[in-house]
N, C-alpha and C. Protein backbone atom coordinates (compact mmCIF):
# COMPACT_ATOMS: atom_id res chain seq x y z
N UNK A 1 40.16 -6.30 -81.24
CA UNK A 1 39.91 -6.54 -79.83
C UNK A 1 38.41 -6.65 -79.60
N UNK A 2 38.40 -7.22 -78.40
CA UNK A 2 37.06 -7.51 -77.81
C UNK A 2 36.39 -7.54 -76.62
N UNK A 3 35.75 -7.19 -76.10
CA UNK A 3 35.66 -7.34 -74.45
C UNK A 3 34.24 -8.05 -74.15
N UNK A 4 35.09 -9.35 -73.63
CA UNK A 4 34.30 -9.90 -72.92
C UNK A 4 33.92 -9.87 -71.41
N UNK A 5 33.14 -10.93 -71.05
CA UNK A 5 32.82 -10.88 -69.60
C UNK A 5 32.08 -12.62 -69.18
N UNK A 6 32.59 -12.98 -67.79
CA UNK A 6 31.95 -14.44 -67.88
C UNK A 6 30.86 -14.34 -66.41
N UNK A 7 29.91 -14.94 -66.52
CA UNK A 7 29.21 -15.07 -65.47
C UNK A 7 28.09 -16.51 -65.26
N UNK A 8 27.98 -16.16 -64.24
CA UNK A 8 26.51 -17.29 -63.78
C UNK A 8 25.22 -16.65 -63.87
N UNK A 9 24.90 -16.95 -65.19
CA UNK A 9 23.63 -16.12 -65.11
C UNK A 9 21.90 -16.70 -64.31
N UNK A 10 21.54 -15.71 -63.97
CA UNK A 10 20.41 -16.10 -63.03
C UNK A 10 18.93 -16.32 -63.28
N UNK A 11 18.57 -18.10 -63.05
CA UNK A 11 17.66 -18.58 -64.01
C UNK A 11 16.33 -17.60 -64.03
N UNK A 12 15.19 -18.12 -64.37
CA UNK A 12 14.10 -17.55 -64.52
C UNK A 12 13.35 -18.41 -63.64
N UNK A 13 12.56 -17.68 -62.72
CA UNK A 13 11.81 -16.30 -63.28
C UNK A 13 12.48 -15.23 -62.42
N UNK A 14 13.82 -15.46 -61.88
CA UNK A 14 14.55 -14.93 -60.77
C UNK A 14 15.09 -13.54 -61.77
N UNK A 15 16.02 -14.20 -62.92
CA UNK A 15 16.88 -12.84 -63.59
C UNK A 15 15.77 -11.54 -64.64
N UNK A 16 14.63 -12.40 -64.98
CA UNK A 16 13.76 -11.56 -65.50
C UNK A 16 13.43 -10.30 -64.48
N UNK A 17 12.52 -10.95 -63.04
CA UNK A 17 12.11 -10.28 -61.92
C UNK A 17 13.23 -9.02 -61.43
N UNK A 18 14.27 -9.73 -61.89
CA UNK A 18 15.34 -8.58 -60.68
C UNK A 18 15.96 -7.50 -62.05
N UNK A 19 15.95 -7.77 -63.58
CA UNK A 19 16.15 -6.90 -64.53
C UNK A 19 14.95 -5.88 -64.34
N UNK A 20 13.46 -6.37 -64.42
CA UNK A 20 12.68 -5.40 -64.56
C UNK A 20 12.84 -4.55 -63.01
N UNK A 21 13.22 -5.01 -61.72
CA UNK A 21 13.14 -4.34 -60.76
C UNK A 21 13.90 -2.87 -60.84
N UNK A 22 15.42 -3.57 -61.32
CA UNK A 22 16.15 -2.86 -61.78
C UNK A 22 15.79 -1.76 -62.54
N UNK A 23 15.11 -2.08 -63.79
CA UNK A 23 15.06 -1.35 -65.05
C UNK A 23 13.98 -0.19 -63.66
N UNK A 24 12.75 -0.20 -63.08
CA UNK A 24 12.08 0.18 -62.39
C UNK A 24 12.66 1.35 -61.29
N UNK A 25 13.76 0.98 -61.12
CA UNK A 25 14.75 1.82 -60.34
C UNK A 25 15.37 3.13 -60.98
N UNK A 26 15.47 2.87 -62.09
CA UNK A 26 15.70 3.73 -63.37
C UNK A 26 16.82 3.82 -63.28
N UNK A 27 17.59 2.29 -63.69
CA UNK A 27 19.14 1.65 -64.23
C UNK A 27 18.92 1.69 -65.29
N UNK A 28 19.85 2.88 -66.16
CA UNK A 28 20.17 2.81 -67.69
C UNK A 28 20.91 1.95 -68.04
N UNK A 29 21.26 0.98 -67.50
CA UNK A 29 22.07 -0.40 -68.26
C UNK A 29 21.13 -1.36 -67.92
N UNK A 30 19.83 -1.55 -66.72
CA UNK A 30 19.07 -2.53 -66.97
C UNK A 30 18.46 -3.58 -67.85
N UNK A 31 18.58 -3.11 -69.13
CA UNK A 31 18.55 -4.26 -70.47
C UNK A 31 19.70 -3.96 -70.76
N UNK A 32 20.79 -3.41 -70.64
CA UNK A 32 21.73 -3.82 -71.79
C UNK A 32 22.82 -4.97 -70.94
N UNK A 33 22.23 -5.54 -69.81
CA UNK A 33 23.52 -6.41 -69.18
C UNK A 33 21.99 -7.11 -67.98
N UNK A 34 22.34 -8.72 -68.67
CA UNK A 34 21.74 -9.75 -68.07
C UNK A 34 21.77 -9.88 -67.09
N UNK A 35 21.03 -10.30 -66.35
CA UNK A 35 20.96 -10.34 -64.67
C UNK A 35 22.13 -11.64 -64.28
N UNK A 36 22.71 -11.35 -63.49
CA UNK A 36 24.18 -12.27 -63.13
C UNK A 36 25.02 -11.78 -61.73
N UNK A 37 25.65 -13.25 -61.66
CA UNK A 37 26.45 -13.06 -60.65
C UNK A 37 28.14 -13.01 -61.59
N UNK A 38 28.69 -12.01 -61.43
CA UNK A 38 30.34 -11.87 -62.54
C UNK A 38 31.12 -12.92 -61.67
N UNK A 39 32.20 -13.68 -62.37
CA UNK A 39 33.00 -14.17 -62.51
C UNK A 39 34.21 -13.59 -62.85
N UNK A 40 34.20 -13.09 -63.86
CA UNK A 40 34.87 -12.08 -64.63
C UNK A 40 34.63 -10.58 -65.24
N UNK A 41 35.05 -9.96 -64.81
CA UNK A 41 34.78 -8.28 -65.06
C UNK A 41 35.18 -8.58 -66.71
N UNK A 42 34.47 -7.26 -66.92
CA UNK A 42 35.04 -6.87 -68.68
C UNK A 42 36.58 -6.87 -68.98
N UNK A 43 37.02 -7.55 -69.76
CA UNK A 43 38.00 -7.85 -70.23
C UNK A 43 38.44 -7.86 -71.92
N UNK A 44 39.08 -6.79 -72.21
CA UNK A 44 40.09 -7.12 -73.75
C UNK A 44 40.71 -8.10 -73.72
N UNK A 45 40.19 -8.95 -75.39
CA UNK A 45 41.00 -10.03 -75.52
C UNK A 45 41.19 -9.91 -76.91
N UNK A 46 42.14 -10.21 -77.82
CA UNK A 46 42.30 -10.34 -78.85
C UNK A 46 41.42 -10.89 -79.58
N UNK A 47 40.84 -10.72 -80.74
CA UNK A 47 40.55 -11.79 -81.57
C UNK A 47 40.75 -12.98 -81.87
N UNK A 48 42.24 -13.13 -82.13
CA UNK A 48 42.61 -14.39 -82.04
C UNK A 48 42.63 -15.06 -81.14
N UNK A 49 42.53 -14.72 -79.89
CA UNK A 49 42.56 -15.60 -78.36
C UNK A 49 41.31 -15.98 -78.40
N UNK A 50 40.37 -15.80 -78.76
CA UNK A 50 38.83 -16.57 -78.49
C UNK A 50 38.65 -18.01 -78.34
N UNK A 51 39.39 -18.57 -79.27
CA UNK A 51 39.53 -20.02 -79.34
C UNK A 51 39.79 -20.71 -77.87
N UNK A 52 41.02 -19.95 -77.55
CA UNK A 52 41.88 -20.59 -76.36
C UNK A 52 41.30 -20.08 -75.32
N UNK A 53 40.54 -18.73 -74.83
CA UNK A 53 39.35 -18.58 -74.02
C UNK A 53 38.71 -19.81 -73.97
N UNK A 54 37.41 -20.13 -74.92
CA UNK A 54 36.75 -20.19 -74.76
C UNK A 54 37.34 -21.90 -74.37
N UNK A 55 38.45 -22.53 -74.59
CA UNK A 55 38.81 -24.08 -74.46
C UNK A 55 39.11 -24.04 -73.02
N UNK A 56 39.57 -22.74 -72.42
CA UNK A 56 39.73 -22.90 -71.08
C UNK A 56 38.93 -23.10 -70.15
N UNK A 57 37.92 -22.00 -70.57
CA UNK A 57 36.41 -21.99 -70.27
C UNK A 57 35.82 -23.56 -69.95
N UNK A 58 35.77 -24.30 -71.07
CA UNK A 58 35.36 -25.13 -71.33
C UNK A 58 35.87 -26.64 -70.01
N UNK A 59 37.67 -26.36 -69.78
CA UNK A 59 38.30 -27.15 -69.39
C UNK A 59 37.86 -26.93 -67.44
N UNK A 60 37.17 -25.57 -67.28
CA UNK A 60 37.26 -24.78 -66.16
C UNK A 60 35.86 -25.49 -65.93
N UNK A 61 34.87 -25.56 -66.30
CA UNK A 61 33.01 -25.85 -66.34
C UNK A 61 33.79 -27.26 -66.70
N UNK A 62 34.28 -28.15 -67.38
CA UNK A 62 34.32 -28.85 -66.94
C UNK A 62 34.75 -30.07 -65.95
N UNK A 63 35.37 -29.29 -64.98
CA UNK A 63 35.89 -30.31 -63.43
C UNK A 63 35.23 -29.73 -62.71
N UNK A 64 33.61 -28.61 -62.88
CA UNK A 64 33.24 -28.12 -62.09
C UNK A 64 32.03 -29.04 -61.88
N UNK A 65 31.03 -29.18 -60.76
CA UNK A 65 29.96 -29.93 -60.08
C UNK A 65 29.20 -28.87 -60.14
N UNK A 66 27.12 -29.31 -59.93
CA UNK A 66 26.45 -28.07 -59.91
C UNK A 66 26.63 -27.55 -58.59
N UNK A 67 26.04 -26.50 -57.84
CA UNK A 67 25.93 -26.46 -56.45
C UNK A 67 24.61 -25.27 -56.44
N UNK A 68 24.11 -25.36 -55.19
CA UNK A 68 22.88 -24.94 -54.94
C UNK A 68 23.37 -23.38 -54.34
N UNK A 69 22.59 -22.04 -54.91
CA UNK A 69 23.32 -20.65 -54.84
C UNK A 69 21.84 -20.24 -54.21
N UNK A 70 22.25 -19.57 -53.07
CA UNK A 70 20.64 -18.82 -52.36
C UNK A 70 21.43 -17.12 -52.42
N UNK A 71 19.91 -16.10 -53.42
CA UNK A 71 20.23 -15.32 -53.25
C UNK A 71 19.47 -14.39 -51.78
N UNK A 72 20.05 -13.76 -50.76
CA UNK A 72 19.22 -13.26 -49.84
C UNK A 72 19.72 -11.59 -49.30
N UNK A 73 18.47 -11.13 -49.67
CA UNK A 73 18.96 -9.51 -49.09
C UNK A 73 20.09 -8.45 -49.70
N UNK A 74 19.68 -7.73 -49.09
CA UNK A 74 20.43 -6.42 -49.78
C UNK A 74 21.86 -6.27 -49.40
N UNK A 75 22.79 -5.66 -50.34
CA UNK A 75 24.08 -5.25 -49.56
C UNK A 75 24.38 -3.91 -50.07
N UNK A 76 25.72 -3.02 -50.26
CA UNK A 76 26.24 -2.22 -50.98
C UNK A 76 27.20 -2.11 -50.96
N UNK A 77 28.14 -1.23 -52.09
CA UNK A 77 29.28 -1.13 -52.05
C UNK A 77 29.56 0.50 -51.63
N UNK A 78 28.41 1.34 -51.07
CA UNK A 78 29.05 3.04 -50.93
C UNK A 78 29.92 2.52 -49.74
N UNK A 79 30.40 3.87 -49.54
CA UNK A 79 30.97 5.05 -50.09
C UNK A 79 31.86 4.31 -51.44
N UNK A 80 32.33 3.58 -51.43
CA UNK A 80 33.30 3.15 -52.58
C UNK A 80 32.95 3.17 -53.53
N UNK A 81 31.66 2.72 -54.33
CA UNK A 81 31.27 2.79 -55.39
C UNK A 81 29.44 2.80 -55.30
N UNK A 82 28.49 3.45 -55.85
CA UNK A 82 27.41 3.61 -55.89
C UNK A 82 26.67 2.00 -56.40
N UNK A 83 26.54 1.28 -55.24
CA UNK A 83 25.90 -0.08 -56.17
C UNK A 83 25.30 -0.90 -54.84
N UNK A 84 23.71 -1.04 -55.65
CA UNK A 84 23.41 -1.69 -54.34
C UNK A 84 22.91 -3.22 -54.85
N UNK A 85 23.21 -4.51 -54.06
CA UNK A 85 23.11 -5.46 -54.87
C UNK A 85 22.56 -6.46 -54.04
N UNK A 86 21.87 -7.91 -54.38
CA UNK A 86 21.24 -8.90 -53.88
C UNK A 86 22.84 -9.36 -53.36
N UNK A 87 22.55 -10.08 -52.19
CA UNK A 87 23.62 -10.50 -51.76
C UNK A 87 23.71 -12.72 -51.92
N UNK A 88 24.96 -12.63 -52.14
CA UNK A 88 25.09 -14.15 -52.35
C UNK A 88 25.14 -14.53 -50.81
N UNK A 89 24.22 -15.64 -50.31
CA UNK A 89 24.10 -16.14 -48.94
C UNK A 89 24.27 -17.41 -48.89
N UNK A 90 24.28 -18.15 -50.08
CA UNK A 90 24.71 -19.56 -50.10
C UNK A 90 25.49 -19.40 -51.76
N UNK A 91 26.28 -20.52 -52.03
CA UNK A 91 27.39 -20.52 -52.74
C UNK A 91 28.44 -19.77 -52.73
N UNK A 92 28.77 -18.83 -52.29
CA UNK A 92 29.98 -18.22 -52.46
C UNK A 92 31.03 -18.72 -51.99
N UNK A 93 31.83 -19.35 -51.51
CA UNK A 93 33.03 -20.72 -51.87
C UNK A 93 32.92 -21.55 -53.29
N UNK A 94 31.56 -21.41 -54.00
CA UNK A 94 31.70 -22.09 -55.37
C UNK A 94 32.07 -20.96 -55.85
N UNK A 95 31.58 -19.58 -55.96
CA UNK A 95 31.59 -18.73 -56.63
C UNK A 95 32.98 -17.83 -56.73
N UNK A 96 34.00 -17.88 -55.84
CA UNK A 96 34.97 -17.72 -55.26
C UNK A 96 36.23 -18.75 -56.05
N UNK A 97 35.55 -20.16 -56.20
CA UNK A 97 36.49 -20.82 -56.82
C UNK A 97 36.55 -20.73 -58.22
N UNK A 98 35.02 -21.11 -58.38
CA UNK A 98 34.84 -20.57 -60.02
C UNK A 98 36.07 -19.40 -60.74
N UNK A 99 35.46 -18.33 -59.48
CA UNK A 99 36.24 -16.53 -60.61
C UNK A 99 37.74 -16.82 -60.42
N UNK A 100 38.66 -17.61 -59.52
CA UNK A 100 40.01 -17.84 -59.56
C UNK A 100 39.91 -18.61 -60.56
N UNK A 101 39.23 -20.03 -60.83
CA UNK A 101 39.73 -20.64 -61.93
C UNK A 101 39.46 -19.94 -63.29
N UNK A 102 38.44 -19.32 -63.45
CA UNK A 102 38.05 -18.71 -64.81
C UNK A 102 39.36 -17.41 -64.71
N UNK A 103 39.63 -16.54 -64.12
CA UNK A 103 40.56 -15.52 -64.07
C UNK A 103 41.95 -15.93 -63.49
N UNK A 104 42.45 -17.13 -64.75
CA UNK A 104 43.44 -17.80 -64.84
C UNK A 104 43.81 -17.57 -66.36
N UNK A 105 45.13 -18.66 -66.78
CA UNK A 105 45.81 -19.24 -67.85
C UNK A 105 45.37 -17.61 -68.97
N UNK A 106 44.55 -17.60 -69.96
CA UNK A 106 45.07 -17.00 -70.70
C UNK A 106 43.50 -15.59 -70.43
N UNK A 107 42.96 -15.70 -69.11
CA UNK A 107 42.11 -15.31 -68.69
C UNK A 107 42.85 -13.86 -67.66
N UNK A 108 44.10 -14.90 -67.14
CA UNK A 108 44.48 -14.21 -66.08
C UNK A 108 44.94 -12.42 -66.24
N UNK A 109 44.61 -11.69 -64.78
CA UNK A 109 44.60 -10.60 -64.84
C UNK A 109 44.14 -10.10 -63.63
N UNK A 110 44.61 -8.75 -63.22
CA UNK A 110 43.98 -8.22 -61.69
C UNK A 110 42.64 -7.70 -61.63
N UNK A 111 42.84 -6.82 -60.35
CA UNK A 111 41.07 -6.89 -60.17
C UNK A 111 41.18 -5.24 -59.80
N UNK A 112 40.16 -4.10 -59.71
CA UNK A 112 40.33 -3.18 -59.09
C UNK A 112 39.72 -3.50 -57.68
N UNK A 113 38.79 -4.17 -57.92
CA UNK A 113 38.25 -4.62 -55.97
C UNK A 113 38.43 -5.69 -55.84
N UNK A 114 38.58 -6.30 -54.32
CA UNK A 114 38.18 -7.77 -54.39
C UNK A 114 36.94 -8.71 -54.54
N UNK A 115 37.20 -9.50 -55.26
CA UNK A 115 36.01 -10.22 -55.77
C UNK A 115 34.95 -10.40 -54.51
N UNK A 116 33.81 -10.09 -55.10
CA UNK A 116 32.95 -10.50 -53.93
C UNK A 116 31.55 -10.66 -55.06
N UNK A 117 30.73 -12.20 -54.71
CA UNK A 117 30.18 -12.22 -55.67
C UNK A 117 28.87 -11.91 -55.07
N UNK A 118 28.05 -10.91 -56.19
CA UNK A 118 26.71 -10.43 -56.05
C UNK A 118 25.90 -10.52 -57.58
N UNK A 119 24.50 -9.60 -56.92
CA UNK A 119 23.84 -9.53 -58.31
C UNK A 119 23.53 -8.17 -58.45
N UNK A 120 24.19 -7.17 -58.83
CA UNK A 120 23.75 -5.89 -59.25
C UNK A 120 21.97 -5.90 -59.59
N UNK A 121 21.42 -4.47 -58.45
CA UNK A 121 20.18 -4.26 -58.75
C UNK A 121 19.75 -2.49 -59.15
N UNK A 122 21.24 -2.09 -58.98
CA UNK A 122 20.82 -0.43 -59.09
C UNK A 122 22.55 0.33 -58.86
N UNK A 123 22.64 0.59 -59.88
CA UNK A 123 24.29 1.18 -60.06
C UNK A 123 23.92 2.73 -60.57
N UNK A 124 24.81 3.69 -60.29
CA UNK A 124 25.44 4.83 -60.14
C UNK A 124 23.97 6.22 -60.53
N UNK A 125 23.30 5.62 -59.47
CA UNK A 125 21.76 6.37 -59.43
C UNK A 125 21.80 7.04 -58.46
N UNK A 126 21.17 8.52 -58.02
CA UNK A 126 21.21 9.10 -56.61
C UNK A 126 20.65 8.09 -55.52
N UNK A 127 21.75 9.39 -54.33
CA UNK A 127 21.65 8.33 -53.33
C UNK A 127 19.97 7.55 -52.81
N UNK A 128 18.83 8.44 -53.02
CA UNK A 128 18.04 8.38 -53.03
C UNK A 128 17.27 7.04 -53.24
N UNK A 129 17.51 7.24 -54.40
CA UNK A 129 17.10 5.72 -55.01
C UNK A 129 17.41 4.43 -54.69
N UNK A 130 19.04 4.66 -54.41
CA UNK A 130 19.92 3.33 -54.02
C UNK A 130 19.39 3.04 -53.03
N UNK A 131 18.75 4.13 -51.86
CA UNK A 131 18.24 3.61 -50.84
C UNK A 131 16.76 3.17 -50.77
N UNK A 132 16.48 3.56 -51.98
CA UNK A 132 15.19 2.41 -51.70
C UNK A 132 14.87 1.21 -52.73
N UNK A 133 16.55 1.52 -53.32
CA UNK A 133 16.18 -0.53 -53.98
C UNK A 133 16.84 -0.86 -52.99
N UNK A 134 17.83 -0.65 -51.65
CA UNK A 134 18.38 -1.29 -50.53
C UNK A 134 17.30 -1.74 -49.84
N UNK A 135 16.59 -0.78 -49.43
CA UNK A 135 14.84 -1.25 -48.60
C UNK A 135 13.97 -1.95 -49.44
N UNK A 136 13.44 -1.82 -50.33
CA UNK A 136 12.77 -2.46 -51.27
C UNK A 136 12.47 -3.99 -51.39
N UNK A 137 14.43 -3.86 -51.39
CA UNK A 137 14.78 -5.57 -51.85
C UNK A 137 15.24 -6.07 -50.55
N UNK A 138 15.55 -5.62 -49.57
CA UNK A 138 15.73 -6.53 -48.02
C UNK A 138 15.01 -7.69 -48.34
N UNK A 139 14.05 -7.70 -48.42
CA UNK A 139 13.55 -9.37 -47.83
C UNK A 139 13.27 -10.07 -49.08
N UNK A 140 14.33 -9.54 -50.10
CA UNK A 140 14.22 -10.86 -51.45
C UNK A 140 15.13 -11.95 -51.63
N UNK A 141 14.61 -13.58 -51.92
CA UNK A 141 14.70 -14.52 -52.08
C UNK A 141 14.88 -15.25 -52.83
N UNK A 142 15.78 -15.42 -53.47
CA UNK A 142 15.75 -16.73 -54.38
C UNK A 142 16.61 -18.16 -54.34
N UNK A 143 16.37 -19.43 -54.54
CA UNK A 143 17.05 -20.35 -54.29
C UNK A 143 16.91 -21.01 -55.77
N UNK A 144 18.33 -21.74 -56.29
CA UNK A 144 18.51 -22.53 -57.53
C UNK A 144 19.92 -23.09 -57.76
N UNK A 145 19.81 -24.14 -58.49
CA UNK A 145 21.28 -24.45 -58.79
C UNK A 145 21.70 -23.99 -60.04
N UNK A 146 22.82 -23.90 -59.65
CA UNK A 146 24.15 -23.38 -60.84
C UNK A 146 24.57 -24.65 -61.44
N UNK A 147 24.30 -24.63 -62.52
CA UNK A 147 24.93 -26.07 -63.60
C UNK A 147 25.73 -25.29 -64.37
N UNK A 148 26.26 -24.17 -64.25
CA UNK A 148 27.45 -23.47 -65.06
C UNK A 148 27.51 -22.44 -65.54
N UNK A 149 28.57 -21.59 -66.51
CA UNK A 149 28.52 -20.15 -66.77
C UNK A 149 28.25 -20.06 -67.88
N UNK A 150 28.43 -18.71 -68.52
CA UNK A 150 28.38 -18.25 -69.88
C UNK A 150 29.23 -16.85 -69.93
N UNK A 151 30.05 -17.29 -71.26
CA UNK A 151 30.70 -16.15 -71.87
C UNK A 151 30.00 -15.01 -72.44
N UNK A 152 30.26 -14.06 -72.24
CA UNK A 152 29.41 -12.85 -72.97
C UNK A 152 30.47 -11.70 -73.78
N UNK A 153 29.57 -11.00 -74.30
CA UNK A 153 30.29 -10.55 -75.04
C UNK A 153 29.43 -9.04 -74.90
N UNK A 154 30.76 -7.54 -74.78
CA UNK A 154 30.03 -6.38 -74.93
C UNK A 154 29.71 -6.05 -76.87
N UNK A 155 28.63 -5.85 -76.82
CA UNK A 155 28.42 -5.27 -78.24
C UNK A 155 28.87 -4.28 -78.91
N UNK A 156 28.63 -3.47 -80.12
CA UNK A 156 28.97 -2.33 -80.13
C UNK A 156 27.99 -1.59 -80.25
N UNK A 157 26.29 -1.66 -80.10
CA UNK A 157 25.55 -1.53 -79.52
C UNK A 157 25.27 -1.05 -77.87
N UNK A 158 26.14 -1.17 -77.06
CA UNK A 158 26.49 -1.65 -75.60
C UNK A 158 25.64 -2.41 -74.57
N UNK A 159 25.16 -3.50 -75.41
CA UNK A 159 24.43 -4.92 -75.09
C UNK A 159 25.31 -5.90 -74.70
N UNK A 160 25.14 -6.52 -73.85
CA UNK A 160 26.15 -7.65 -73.19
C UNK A 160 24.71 -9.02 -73.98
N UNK A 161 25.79 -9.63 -74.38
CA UNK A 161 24.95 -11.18 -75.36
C UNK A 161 25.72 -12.07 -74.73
N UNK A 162 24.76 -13.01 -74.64
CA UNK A 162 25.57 -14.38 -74.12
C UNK A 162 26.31 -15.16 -75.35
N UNK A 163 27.59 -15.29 -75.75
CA UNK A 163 27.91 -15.95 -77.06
C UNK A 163 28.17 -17.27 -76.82
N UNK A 164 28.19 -17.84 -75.35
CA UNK A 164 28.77 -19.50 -75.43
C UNK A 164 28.34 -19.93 -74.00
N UNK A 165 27.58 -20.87 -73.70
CA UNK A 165 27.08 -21.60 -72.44
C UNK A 165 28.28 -22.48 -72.11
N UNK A 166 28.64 -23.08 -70.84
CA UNK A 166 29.87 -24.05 -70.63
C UNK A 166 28.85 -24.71 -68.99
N UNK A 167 28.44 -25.44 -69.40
CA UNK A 167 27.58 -26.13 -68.47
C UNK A 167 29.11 -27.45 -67.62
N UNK A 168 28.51 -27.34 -66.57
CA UNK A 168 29.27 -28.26 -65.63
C UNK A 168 29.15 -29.47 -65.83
N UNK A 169 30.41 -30.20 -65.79
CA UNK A 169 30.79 -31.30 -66.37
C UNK A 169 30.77 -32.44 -65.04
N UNK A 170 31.07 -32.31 -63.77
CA UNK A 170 30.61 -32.99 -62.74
C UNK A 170 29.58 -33.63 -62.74
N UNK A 171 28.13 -33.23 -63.09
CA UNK A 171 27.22 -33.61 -62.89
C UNK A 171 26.66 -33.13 -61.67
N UNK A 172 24.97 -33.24 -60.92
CA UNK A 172 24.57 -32.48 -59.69
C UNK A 172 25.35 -32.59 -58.28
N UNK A 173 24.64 -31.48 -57.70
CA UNK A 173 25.23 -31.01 -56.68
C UNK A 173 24.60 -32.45 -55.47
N UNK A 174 25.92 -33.33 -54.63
CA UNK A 174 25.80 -34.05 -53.77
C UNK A 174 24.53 -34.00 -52.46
């Protein structure tokens, strides 16, 4: 077995800036998991299913188009879960369609929350803190297009690696 995870990862100099912010916050997973918006939560998959993952993957990025994703401002998930995160303010109807089509066919599987797509900047740290990467990061900005995802993979290290890019097959955003 294996556990993967799929996401849109967030170009540079945007995913560098918001890892070290992170790491700054004093997030002990800040390097071990790339700056991203999830698609797909961690998931066991067989060994042998990789193939047929990754063709779905492939079949999924490609009927997809790029589209332009603005990240803006802070959100959270307390009381429910300790996580305070950049909030998606433009794309989320791509991002929404994306995680149904990717968390399909041999992908498919439930969720413990409902999908809501963000960018983790500070997870299960006192409340303290959460509240001042919430203030901190209020008035942060970024704008870029999404030309597609990447499969990742947890290590046994507990490093998340990107093992396969699946760039969008549409071509740019209209």
């Amino acid at each position: 077995m294996r556990t993967i995870g799929v996401s849109i990862a967030i170009p540079e100099p945007w995913g560098s800036q918001l890892q070290d912010l992170r790491d700054g916050f004093g997030d002990p997973l800040a390097r071990a998991i790339p700056t991203h918006v999830t698609l797909l939560p961690p998931t066991e998959v067989e060994d042998t299913a990789i193939a047929e993952v990754e063709g779905h993957l492939a079949a999924v990025a490609a009927a997809e188009r790029a589209f332009p994703m603005l990240l803006r401002g802070t959100g959270t998930f307390r009381p429910t879960s300790p996580v305070v995160f950049i909030q998606v303010a433009r794309g989320i109807t791509d991002c929404e369609r994306l995680e149904q089509a990717v968390r399909s066919g041999p992908l498919l599987r439930g969720l413990h929350f409902p999908y809501h797509p963000h960018v983790t900047v500070a997870h299960h740290l006192p409340d303290d803190v959460l509240d001042r990467a919430f203030d901190k990061l209020s008035g942060y900005e970024a704008r870029f297009q999404v030309g597609g995802f990447s499969l990742y993979e947890h290590g046994a290290d507990e490093i998340w690696r990107p093992r396969r890019a699946f760039p969008f097959g549409g071509g740019p955003a209209a």
